[in-house]
PDB file of N, CA and C in Angstrom:
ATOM      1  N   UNK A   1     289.888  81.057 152.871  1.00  0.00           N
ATOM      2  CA  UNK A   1     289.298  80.891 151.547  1.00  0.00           C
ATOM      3  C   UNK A   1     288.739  79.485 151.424  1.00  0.00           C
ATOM      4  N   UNK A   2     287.847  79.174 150.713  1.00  0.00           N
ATOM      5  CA  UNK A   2     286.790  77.841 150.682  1.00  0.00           C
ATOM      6  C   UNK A   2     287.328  77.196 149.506  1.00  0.00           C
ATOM      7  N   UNK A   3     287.303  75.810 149.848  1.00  0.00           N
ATOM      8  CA  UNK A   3     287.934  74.914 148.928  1.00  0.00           C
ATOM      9  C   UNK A   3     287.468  74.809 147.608  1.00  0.00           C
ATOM     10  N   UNK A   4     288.046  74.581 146.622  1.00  0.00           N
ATOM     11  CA  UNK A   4     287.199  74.946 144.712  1.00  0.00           C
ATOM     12  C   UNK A   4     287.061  72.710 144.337  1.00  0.00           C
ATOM     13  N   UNK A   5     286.029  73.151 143.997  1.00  0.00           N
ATOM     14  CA  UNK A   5     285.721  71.687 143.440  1.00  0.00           C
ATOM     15  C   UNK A   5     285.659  71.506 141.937  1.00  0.00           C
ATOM     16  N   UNK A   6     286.480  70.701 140.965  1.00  0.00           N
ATOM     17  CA  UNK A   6     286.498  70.950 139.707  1.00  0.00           C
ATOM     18  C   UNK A   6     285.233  69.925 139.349  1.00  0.00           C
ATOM     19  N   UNK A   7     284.817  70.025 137.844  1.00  0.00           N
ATOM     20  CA  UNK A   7     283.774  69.159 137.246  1.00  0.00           C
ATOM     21  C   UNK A   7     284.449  67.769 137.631  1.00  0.00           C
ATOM     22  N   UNK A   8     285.424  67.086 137.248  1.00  0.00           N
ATOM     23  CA  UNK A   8     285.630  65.637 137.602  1.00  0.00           C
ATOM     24  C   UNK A   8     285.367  65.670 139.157  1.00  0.00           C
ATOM     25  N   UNK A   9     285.768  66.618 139.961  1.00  0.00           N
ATOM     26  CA  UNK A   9     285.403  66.189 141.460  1.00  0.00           C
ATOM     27  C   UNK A   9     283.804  66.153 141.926  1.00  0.00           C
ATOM     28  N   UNK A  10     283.312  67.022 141.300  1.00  0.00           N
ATOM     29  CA  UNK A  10     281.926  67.006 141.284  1.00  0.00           C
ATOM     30  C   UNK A  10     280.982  65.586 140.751  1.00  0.00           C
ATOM     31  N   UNK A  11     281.500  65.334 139.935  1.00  0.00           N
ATOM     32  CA  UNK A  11     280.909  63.923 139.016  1.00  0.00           C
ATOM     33  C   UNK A  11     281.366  62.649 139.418  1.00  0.00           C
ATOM     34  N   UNK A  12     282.433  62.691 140.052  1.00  0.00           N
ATOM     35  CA  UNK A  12     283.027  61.553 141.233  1.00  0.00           C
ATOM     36  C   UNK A  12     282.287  61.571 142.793  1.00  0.00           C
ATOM     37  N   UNK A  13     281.783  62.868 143.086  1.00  0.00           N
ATOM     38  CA  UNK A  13     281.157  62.948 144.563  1.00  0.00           C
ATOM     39  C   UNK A  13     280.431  62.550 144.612  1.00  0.00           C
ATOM     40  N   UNK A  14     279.146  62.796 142.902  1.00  0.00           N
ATOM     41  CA  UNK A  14     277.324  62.315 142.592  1.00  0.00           C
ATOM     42  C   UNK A  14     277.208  61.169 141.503  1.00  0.00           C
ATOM     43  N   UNK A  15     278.854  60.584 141.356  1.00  0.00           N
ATOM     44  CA  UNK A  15     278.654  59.322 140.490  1.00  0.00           C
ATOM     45  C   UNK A  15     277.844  59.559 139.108  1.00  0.00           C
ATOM     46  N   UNK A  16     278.342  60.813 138.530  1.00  0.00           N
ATOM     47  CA  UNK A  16     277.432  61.243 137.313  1.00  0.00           C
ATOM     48  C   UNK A  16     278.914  61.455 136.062  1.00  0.00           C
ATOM     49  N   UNK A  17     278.538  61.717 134.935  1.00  0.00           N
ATOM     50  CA  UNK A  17     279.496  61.917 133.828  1.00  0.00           C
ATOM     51  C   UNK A  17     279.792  63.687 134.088  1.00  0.00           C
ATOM     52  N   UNK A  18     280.985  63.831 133.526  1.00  0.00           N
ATOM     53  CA  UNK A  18     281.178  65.236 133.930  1.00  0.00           C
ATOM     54  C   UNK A  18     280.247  66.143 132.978  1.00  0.00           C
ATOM     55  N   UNK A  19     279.770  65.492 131.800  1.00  0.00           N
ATOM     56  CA  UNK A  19     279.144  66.556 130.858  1.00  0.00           C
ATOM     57  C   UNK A  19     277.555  66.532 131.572  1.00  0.00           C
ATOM     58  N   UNK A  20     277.299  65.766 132.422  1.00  0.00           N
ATOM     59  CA  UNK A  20     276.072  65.924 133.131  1.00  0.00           C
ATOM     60  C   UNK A  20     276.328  67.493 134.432  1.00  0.00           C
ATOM     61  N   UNK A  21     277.286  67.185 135.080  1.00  0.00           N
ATOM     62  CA  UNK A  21     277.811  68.593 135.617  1.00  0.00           C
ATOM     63  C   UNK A  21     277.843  69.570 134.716  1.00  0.00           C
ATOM     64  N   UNK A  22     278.239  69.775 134.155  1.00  0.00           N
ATOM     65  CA  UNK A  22     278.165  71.256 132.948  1.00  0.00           C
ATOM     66  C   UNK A  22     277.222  71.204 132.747  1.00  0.00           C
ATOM     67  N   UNK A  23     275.915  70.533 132.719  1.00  0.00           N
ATOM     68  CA  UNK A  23     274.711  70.838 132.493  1.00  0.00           C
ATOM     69  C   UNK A  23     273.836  71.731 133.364  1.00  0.00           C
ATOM     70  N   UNK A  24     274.052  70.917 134.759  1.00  0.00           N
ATOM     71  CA  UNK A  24     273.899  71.546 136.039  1.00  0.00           C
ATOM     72  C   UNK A  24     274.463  72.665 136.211  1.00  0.00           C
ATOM     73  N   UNK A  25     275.870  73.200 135.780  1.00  0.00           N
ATOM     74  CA  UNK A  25     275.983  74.494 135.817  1.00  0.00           C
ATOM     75  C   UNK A  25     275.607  75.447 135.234  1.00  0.00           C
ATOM     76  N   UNK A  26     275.426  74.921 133.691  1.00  0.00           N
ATOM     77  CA  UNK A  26     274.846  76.061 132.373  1.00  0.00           C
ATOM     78  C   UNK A  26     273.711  76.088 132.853  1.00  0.00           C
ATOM     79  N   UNK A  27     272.903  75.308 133.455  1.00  0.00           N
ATOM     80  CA  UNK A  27     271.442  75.527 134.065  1.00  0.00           C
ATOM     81  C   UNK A  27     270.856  76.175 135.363  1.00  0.00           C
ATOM     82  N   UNK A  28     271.959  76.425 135.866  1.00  0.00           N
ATOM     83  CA  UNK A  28     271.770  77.435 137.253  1.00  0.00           C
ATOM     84  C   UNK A  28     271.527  76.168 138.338  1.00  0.00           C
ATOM     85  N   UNK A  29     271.447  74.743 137.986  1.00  0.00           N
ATOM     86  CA  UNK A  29     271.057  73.806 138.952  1.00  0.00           C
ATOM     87  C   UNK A  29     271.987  73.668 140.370  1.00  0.00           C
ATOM     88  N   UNK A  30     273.002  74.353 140.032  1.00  0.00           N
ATOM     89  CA  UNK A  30     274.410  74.215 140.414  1.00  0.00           C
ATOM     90  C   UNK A  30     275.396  75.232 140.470  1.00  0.00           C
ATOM     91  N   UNK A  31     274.993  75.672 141.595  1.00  0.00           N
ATOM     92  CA  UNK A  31     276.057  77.319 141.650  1.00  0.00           C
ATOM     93  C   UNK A  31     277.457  77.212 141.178  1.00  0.00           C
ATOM     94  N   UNK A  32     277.820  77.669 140.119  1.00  0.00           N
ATOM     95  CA  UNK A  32     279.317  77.477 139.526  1.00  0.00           C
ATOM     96  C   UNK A  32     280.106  78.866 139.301  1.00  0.00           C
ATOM     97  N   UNK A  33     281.374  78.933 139.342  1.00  0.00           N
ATOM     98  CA  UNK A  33     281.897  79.723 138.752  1.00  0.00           C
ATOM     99  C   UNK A  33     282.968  79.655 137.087  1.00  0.00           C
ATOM    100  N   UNK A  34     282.721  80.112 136.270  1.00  0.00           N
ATOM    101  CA  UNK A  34     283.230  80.168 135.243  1.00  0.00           C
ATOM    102  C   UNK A  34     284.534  81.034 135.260  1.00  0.00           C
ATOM    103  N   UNK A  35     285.688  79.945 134.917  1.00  0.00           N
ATOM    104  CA  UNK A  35     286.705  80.429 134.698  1.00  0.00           C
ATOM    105  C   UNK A  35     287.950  79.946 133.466  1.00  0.00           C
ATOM    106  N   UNK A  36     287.615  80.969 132.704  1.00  0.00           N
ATOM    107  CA  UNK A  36     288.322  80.189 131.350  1.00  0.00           C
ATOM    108  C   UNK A  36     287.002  79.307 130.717  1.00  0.00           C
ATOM    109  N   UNK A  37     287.323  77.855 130.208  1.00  0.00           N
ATOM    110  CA  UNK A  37     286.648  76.958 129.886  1.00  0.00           C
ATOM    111  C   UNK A  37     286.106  76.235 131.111  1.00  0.00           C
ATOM    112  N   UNK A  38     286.680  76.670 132.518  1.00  0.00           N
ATOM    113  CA  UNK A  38     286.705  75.439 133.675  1.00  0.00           C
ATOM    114  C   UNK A  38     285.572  76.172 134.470  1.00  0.00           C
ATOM    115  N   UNK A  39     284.838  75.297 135.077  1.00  0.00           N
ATOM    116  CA  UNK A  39     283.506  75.698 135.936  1.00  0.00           C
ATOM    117  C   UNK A  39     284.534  75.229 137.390  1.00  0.00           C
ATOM    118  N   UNK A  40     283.854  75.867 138.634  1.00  0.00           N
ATOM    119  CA  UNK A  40     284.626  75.388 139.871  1.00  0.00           C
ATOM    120  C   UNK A  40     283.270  75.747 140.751  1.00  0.00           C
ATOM    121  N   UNK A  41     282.853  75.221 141.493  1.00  0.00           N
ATOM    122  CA  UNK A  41     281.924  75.040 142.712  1.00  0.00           C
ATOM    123  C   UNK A  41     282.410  74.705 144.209  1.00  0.00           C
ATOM    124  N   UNK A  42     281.976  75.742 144.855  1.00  0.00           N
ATOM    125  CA  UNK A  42     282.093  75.941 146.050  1.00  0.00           C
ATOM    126  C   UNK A  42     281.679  74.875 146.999  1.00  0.00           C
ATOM    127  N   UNK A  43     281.910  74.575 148.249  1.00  0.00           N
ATOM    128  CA  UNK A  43     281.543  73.557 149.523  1.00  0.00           C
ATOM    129  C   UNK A  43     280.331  74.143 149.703  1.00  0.00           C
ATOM    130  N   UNK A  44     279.628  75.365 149.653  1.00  0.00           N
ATOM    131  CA  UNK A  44     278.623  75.578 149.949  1.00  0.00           C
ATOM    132  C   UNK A  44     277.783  75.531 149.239  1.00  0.00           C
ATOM    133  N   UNK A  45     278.191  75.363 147.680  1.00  0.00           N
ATOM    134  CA  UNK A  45     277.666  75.476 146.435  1.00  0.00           C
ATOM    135  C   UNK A  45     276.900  73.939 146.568  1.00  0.00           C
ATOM    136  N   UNK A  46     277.664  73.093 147.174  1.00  0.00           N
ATOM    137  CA  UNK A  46     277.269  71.790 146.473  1.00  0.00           C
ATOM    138  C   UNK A  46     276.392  71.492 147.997  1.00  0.00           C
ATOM    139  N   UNK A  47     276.631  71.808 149.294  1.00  0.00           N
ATOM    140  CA  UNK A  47     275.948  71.563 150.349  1.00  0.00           C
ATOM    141  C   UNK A  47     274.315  72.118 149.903  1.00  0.00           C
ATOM    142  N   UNK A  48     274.303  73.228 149.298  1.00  0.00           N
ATOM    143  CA  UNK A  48     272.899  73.877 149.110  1.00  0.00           C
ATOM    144  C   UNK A  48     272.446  73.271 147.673  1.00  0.00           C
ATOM    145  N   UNK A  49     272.982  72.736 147.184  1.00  0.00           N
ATOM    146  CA  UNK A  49     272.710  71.168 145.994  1.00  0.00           C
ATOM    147  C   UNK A  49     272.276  70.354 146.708  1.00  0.00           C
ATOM    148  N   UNK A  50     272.842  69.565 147.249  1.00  0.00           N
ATOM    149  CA  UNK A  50     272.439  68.387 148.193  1.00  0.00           C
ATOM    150  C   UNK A  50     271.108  69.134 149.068  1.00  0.00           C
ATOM    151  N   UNK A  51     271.228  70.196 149.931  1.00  0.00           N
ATOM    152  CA  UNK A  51     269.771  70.327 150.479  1.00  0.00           C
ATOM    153  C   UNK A  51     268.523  70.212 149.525  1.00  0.00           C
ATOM    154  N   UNK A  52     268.893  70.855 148.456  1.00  0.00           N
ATOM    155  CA  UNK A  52     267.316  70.772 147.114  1.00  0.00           C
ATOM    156  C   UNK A  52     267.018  69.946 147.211  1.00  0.00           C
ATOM    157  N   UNK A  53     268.005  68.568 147.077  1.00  0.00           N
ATOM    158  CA  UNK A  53     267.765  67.338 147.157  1.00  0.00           C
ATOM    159  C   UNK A  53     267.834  66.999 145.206  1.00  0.00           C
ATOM    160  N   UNK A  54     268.682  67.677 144.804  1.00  0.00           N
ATOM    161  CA  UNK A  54     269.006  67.366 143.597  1.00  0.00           C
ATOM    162  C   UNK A  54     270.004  66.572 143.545  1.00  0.00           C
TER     163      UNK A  54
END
């Protein structure tokens, strides 16, 4: 199973505020999964982020 990345880990990796991540996710910028209130993104989620070059 592939490791889950929460919004603070995400916003610590790209040096961004976490409500900038929830943006990226409510926007499709950022493959997320919704669970509860908590978004979680995949290693591959964020590798095919980084390729866009977003």
């Amino acid at each position: 199973m592939e490791e889950l990345y929460t919004c603070k880990d995400v916003a610590e990796r790209y040096k961004v505020k976490i409500p900038t991540v929830w943006t990226w996710a409510r926007t499709g910028k950022l493959k997320a999964t919704k669970l509860g209130k908590t978004y979680y993104f995949t290693a591959a989620a964020l590798r095919e982020f980084e390729a866009a070059g977003k």
